[in-house]
PDB file of N, CA and C in Angstrom:
ATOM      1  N   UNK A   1     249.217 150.117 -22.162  1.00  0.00           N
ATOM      2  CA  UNK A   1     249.507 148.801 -21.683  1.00  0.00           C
ATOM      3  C   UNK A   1     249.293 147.804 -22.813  1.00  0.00           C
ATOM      4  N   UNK A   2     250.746 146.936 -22.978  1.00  0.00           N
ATOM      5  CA  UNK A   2     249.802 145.940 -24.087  1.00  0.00           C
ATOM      6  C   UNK A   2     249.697 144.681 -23.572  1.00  0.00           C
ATOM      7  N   UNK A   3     248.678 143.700 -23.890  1.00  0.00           N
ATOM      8  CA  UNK A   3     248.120 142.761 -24.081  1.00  0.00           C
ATOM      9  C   UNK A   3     248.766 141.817 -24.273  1.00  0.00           C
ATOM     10  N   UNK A   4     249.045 140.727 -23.844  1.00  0.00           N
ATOM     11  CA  UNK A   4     249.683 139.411 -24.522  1.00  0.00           C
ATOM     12  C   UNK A   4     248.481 138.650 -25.208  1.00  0.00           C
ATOM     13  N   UNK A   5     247.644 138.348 -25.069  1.00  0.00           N
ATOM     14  CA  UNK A   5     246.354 137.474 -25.685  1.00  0.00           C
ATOM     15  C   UNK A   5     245.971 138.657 -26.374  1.00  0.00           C
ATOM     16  N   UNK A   6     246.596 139.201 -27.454  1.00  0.00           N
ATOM     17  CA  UNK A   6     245.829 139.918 -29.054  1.00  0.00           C
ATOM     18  C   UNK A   6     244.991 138.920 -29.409  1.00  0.00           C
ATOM     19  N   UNK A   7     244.237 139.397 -30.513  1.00  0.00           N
ATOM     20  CA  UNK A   7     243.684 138.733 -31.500  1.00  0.00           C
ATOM     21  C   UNK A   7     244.417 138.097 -32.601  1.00  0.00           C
ATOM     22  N   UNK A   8     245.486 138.353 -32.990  1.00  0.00           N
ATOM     23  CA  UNK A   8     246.459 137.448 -34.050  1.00  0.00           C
ATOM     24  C   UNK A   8     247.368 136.257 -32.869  1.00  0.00           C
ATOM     25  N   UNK A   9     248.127 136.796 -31.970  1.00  0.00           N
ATOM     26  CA  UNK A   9     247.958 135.627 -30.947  1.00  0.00           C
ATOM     27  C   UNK A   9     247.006 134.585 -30.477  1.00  0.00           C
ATOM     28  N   UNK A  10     245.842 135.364 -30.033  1.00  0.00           N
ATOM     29  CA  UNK A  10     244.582 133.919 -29.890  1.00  0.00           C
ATOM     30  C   UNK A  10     244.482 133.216 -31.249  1.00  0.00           C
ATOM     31  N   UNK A  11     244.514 134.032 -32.549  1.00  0.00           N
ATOM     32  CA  UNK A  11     244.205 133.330 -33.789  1.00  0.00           C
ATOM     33  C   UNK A  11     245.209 132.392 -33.586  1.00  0.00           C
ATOM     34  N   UNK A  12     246.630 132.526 -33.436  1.00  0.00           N
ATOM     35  CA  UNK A  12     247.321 131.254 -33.992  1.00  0.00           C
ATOM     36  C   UNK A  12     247.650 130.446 -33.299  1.00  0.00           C
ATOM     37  N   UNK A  13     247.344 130.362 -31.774  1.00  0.00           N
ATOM     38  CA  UNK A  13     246.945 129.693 -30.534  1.00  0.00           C
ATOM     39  C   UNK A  13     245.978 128.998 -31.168  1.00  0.00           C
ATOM     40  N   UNK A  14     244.713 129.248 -31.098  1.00  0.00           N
ATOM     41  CA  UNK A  14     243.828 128.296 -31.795  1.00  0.00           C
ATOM     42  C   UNK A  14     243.941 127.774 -33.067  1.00  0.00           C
ATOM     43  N   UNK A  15     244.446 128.324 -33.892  1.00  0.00           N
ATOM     44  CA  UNK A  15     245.003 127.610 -35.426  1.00  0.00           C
ATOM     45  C   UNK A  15     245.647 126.264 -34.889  1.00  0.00           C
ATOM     46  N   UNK A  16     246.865 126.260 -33.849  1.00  0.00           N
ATOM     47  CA  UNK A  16     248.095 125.629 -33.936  1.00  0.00           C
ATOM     48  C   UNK A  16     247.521 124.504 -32.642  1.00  0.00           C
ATOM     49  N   UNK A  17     246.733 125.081 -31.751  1.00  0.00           N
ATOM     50  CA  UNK A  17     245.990 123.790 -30.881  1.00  0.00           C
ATOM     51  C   UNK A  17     244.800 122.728 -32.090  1.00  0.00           C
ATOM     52  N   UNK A  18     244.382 123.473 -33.040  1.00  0.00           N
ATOM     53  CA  UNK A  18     243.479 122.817 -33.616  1.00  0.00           C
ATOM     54  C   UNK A  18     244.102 122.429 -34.689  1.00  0.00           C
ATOM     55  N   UNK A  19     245.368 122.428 -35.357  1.00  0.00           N
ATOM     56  CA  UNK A  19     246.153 121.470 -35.974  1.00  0.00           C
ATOM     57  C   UNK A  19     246.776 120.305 -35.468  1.00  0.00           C
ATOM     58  N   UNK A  20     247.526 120.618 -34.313  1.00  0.00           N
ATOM     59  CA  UNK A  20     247.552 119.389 -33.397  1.00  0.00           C
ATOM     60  C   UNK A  20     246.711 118.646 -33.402  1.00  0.00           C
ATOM     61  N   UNK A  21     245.524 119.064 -32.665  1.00  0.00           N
ATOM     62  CA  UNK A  21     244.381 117.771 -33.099  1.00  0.00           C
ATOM     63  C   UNK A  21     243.728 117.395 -33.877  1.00  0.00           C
ATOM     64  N   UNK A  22     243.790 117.705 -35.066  1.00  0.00           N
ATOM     65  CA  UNK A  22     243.990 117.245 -36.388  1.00  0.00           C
ATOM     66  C   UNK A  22     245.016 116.142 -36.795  1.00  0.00           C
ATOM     67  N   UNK A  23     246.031 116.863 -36.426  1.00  0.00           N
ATOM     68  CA  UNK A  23     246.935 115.667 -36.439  1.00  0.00           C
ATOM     69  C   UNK A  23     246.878 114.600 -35.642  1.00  0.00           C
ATOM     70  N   UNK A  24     246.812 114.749 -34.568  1.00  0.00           N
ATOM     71  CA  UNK A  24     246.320 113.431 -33.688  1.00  0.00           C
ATOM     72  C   UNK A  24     245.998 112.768 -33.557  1.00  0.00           C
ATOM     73  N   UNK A  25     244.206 112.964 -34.744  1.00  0.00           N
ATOM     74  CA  UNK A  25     243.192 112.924 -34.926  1.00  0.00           C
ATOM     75  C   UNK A  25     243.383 111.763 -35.968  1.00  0.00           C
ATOM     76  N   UNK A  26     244.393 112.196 -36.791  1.00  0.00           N
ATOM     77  CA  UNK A  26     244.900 111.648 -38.115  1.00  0.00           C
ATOM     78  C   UNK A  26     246.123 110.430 -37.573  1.00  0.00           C
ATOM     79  N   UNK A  27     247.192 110.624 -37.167  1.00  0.00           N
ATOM     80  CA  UNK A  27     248.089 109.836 -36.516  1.00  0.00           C
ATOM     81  C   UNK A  27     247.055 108.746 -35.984  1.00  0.00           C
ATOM     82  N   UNK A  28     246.191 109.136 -34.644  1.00  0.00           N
ATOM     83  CA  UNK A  28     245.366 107.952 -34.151  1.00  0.00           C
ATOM     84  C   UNK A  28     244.649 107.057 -35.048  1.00  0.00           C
ATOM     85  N   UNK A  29     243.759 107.621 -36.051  1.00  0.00           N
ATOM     86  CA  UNK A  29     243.180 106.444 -37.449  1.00  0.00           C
ATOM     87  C   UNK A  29     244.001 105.926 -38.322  1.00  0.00           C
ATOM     88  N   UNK A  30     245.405 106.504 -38.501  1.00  0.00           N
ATOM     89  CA  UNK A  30     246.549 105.709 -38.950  1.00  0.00           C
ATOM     90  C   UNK A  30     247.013 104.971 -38.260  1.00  0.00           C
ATOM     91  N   UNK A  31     247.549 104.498 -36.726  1.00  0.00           N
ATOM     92  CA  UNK A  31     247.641 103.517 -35.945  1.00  0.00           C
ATOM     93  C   UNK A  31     246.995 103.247 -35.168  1.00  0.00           C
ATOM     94  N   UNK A  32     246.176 103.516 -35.014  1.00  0.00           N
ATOM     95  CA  UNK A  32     245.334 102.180 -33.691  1.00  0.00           C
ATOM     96  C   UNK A  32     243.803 101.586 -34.798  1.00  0.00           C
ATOM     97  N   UNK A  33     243.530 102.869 -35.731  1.00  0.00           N
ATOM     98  CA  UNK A  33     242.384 102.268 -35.859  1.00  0.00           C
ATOM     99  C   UNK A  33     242.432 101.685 -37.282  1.00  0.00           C
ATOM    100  N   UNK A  34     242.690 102.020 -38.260  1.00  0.00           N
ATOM    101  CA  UNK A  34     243.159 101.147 -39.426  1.00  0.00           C
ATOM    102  C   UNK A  34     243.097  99.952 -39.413  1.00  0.00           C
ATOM    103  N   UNK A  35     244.648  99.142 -38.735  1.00  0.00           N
ATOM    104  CA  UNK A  35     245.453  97.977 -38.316  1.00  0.00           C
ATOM    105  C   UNK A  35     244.228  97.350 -38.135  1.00  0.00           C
ATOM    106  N   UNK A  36     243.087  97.692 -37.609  1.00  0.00           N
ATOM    107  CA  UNK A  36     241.823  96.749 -37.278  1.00  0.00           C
ATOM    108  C   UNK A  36     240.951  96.746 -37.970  1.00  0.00           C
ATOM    109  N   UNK A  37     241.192  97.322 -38.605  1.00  0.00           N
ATOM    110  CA  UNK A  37     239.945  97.172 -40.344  1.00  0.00           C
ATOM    111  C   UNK A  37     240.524  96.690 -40.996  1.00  0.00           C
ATOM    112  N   UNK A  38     241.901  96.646 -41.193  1.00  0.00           N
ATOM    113  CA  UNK A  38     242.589  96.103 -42.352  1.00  0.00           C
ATOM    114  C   UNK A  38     242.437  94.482 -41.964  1.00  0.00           C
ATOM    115  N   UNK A  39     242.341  94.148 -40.161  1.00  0.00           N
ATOM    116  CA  UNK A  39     242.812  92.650 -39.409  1.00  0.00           C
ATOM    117  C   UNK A  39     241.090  92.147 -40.188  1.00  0.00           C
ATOM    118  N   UNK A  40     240.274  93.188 -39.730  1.00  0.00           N
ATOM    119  CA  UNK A  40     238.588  93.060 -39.871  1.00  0.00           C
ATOM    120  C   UNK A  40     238.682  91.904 -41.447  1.00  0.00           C
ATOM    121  N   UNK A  41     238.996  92.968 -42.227  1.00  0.00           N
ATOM    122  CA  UNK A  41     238.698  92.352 -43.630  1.00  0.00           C
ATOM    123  C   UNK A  41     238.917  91.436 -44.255  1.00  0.00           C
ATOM    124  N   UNK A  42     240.636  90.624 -43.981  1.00  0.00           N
ATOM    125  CA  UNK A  42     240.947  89.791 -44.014  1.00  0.00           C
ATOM    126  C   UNK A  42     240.146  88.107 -42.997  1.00  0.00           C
ATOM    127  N   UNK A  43     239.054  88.698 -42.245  1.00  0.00           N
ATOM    128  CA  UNK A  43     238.496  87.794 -41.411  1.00  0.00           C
ATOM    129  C   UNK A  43     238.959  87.590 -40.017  1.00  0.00           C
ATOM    130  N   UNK A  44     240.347  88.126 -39.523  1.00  0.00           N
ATOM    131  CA  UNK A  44     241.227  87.349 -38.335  1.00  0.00           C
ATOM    132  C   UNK A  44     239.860  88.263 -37.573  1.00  0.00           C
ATOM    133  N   UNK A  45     241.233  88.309 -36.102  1.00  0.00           N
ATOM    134  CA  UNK A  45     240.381  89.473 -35.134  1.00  0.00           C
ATOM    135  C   UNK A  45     241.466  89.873 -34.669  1.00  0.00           C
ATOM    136  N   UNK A  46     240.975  91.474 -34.334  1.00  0.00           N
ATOM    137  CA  UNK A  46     241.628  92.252 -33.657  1.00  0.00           C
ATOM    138  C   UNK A  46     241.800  92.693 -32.182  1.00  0.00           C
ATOM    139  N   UNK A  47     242.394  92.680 -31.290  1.00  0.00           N
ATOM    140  CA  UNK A  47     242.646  93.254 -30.090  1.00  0.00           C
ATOM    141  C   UNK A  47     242.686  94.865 -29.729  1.00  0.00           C
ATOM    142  N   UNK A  48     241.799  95.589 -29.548  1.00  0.00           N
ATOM    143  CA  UNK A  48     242.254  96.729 -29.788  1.00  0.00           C
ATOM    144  C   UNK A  48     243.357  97.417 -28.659  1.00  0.00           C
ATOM    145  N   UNK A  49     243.033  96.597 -27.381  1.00  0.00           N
ATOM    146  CA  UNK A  49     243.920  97.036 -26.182  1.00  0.00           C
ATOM    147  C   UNK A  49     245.747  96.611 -26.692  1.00  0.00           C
ATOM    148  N   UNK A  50     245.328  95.572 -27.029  1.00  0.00           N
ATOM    149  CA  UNK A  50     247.480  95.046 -27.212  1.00  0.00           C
ATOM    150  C   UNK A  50     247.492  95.506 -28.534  1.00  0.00           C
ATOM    151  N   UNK A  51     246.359  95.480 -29.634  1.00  0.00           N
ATOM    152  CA  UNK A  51     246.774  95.660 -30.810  1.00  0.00           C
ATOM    153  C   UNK A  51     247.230  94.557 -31.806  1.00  0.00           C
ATOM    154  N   UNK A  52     246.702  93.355 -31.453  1.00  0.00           N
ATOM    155  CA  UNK A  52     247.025  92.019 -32.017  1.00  0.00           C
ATOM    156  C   UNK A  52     246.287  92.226 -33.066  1.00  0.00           C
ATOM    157  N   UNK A  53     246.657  91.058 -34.411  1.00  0.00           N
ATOM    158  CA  UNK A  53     245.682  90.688 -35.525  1.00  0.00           C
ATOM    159  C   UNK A  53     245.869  89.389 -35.472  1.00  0.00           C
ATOM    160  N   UNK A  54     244.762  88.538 -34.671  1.00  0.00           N
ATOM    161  CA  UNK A  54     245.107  87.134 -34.445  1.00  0.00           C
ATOM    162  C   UNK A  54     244.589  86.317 -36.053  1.00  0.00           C
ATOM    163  N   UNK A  55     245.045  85.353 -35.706  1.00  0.00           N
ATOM    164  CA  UNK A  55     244.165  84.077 -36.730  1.00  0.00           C
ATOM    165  C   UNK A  55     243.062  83.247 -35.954  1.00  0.00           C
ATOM    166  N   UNK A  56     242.215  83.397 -36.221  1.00  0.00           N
ATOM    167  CA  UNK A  56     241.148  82.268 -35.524  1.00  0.00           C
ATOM    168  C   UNK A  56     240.896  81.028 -35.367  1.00  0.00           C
ATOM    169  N   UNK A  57     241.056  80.517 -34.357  1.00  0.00           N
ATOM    170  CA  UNK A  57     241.439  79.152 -34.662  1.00  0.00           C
ATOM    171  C   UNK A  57     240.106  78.429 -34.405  1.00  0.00           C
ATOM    172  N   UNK A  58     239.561  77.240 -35.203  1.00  0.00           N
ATOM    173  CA  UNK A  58     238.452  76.407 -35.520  1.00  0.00           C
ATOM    174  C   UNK A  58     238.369  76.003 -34.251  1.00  0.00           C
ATOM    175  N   UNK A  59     237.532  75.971 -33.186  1.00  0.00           N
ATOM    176  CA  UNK A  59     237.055  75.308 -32.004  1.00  0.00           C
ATOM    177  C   UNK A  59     236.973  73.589 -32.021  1.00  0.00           C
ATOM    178  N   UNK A  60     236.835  73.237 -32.855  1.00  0.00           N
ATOM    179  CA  UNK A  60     236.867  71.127 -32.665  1.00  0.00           C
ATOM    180  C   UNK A  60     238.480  71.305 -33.340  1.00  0.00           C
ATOM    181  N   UNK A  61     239.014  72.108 -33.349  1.00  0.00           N
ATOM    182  CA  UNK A  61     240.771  71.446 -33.652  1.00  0.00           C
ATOM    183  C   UNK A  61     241.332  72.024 -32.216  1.00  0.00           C
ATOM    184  N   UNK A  62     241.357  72.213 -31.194  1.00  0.00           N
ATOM    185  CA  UNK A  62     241.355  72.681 -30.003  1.00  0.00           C
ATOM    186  C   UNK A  62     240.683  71.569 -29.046  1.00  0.00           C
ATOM    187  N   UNK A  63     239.401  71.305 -29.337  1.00  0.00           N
ATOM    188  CA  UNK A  63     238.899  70.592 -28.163  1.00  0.00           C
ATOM    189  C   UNK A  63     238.977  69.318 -29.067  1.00  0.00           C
ATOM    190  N   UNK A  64     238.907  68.555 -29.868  1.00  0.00           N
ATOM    191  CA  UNK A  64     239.035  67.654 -30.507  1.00  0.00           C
ATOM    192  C   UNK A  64     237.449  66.744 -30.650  1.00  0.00           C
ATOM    193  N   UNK A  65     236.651  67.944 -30.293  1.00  0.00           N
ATOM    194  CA  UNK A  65     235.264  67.341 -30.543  1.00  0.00           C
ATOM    195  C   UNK A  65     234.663  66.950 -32.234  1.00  0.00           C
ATOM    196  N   UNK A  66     234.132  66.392 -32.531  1.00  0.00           N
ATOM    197  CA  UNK A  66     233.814  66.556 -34.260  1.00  0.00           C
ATOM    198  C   UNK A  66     233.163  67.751 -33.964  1.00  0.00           C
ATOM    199  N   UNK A  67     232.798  67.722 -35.851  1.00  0.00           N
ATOM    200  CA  UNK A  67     231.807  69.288 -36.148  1.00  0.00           C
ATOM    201  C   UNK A  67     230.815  69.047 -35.721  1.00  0.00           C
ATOM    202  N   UNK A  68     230.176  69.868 -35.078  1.00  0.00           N
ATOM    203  CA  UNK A  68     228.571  70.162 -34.948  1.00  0.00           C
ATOM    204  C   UNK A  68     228.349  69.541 -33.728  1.00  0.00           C
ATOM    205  N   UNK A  69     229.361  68.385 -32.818  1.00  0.00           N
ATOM    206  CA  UNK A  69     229.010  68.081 -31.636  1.00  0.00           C
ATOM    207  C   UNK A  69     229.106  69.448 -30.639  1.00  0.00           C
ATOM    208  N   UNK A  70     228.082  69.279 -29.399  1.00  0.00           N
ATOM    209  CA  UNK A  70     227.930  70.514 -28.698  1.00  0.00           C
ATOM    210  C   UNK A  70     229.061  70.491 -27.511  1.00  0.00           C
ATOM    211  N   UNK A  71     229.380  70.843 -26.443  1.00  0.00           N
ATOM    212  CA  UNK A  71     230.185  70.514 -25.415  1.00  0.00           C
ATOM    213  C   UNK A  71     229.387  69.529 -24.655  1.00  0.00           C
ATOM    214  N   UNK A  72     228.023  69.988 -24.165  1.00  0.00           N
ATOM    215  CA  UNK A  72     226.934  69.264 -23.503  1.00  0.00           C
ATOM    216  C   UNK A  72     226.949  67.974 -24.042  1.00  0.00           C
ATOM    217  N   UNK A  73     227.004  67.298 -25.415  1.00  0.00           N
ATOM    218  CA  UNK A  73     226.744  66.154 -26.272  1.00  0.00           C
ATOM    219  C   UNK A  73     228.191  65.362 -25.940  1.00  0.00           C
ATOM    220  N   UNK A  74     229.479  66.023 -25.909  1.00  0.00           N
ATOM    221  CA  UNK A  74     230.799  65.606 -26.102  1.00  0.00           C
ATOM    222  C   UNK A  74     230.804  65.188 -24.529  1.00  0.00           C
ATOM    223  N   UNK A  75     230.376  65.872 -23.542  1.00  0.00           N
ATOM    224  CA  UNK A  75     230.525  66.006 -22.198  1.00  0.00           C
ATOM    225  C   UNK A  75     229.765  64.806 -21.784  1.00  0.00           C
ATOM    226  N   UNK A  76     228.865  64.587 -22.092  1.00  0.00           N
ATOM    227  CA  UNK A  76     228.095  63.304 -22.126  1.00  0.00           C
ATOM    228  C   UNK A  76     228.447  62.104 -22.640  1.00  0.00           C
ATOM    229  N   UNK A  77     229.122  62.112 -23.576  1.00  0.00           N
ATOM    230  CA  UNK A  77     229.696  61.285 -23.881  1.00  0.00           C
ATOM    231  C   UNK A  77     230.914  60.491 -23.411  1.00  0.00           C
ATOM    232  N   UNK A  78     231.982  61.274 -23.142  1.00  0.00           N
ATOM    233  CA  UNK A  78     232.969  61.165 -22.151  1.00  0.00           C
ATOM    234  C   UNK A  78     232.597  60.812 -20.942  1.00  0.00           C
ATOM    235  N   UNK A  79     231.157  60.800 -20.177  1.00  0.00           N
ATOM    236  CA  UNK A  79     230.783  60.668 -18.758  1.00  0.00           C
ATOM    237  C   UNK A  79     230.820  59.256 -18.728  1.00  0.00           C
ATOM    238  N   UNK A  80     229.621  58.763 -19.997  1.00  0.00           N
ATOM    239  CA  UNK A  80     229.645  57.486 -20.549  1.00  0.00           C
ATOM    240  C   UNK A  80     230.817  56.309 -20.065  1.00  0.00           C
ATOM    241  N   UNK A  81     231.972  56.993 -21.220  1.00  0.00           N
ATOM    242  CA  UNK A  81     232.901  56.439 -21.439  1.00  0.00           C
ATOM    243  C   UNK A  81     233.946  56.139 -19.827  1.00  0.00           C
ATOM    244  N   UNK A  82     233.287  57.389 -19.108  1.00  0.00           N
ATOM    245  CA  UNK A  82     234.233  57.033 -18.105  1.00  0.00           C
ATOM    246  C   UNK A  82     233.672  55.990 -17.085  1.00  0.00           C
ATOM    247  N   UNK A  83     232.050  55.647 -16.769  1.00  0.00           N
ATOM    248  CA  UNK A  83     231.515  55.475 -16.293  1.00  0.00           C
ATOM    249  C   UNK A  83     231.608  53.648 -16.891  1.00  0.00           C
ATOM    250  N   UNK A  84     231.843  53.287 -18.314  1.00  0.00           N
ATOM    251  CA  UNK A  84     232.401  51.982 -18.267  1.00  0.00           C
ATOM    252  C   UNK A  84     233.103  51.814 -18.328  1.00  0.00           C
ATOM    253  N   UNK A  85     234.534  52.324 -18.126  1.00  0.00           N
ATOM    254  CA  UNK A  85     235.928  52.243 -17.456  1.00  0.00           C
ATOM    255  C   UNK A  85     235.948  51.899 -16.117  1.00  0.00           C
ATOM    256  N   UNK A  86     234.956  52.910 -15.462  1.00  0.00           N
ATOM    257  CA  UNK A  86     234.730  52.440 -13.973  1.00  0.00           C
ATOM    258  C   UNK A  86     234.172  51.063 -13.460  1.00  0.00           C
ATOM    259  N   UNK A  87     233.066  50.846 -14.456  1.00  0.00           N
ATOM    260  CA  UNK A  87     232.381  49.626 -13.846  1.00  0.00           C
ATOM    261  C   UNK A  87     233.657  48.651 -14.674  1.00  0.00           C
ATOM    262  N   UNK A  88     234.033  48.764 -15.551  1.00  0.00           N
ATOM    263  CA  UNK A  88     235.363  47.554 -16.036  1.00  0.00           C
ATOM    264  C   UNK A  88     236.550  47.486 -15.032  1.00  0.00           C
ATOM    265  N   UNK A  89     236.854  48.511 -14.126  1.00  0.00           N
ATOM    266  CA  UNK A  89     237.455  48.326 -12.972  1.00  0.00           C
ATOM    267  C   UNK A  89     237.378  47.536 -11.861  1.00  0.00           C
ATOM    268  N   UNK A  90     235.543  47.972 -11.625  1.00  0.00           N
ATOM    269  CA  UNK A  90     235.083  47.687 -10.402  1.00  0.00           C
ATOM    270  C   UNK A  90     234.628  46.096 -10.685  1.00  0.00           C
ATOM    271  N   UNK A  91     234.492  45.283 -11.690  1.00  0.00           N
ATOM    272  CA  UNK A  91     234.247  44.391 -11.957  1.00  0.00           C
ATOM    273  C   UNK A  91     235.746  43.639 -11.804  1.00  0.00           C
ATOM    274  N   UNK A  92     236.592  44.157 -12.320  1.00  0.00           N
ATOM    275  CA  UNK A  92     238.239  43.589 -12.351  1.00  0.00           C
ATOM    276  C   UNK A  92     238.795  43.260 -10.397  1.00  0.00           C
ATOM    277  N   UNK A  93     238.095  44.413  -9.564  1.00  0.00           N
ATOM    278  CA  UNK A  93     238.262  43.890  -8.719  1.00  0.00           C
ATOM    279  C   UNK A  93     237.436  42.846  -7.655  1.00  0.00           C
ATOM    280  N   UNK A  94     236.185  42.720  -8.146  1.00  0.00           N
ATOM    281  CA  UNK A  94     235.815  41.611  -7.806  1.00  0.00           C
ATOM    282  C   UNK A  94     235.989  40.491  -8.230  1.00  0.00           C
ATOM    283  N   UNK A  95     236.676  40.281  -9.423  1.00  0.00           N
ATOM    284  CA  UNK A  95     237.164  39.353 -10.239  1.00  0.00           C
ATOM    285  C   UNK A  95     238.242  38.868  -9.547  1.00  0.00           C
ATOM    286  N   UNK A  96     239.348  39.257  -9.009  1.00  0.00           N
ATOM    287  CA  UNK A  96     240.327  39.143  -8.230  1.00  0.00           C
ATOM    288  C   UNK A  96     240.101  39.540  -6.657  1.00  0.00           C
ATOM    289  N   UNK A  97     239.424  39.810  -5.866  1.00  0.00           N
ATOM    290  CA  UNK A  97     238.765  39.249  -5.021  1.00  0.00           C
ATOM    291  C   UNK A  97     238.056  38.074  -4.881  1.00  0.00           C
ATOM    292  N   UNK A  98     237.004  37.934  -5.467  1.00  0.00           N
ATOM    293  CA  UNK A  98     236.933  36.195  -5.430  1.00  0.00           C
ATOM    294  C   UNK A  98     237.706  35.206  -6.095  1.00  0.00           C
ATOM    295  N   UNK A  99     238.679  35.337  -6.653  1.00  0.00           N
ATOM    296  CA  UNK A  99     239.926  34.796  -6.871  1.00  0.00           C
ATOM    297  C   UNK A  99     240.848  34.941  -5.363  1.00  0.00           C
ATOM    298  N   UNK A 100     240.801  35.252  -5.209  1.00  0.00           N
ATOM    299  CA  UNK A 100     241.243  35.649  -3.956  1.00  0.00           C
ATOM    300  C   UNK A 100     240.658  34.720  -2.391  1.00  0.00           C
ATOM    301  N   UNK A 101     239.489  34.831  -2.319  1.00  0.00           N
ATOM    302  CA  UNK A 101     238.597  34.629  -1.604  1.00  0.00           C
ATOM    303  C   UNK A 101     238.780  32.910  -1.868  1.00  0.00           C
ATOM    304  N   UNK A 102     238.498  32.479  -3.520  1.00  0.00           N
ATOM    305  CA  UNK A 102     238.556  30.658  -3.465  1.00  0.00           C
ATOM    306  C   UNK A 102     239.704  30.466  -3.235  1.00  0.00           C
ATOM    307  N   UNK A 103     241.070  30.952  -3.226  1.00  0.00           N
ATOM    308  CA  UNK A 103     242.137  30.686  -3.273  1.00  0.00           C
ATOM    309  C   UNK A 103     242.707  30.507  -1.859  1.00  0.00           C
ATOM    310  N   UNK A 104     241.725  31.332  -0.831  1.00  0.00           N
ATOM    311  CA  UNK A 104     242.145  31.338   0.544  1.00  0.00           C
ATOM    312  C   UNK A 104     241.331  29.980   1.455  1.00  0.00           C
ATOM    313  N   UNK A 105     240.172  29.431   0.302  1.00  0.00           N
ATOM    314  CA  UNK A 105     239.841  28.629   0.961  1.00  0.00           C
ATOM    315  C   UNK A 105     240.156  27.071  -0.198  1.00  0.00           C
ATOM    316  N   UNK A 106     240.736  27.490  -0.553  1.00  0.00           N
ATOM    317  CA  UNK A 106     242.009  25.592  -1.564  1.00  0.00           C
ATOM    318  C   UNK A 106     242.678  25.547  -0.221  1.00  0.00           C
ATOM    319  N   UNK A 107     243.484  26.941  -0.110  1.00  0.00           N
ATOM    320  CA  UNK A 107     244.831  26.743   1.059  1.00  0.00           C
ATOM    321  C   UNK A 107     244.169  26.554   2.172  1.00  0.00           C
ATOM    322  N   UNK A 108     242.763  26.984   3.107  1.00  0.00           N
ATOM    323  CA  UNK A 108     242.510  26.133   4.351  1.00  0.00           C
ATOM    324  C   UNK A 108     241.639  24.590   4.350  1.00  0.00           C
ATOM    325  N   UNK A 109     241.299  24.597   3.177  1.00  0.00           N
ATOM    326  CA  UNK A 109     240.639  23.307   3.019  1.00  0.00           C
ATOM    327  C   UNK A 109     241.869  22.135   2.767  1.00  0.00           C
ATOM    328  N   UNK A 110     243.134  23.032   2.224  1.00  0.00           N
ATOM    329  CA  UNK A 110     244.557  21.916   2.316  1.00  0.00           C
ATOM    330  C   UNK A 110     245.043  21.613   3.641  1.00  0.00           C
ATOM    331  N   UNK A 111     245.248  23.011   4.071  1.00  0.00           N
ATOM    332  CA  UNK A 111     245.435  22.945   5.971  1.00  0.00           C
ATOM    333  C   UNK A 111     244.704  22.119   7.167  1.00  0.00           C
ATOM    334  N   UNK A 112     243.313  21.880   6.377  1.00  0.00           N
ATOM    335  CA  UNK A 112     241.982  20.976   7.030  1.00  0.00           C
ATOM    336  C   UNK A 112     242.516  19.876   7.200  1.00  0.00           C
ATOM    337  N   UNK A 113     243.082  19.039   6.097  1.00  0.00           N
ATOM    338  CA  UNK A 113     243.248  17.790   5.750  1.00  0.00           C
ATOM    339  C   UNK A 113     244.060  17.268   6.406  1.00  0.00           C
TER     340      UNK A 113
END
């Protein structure tokens, strides 16, 4: 009876599965993992899922904060700013409310007469 799994068969079964992954092995650190040492060195960053090599972009050219202000510091600041916008509002309409208010009493103090 002969055998299909000899010993020169298993040998080149395992030779030819363990060249494959060799190669694989090799193919995979030529594209996926390289591309990100090469992105590494130059400074960008890499994505390893999509495979991007982005450029990094400076955080105060984005938010338009200066350097070294924090978000907390910028955030505060802006609260500020909005907070005398508000009262310059809320003052504008009492300003024109009692404009309002003397104006309703010229016209019944004219009506009086």
């Amino acid at each position: 009876m002969k055998r299909f799994l000899t010993l020169p068969r298993l040998a080149a079964l395992f030779f030819t599965v363990f060249s494959l992954a060799l190669v694989g092995l090799f193919v995979m650190q030529r594209v996926w993992i390289d591309p990100g040492d090469r992105c590494a060195d130059k400074g960008w960053w890499y994505d390893m899922e999509t495979r991007i090599c982005a450029q990094p972009i400076y955080i105060p050219d984005i938010t338009g904060r200066p350097e070294g202000v924090s978000r907390a510091e910028a955030s505060a600041k802006a609260n500020q700013e909005l907070l005398a916008l508000e009262a310059e509002a809320a003052a504008y309409d009492r300003a024109r409310r009692d404009a309002t208010n003397a104006e309703r009493a010229r016209v019944q103090a004219l009506a009086d007469q």
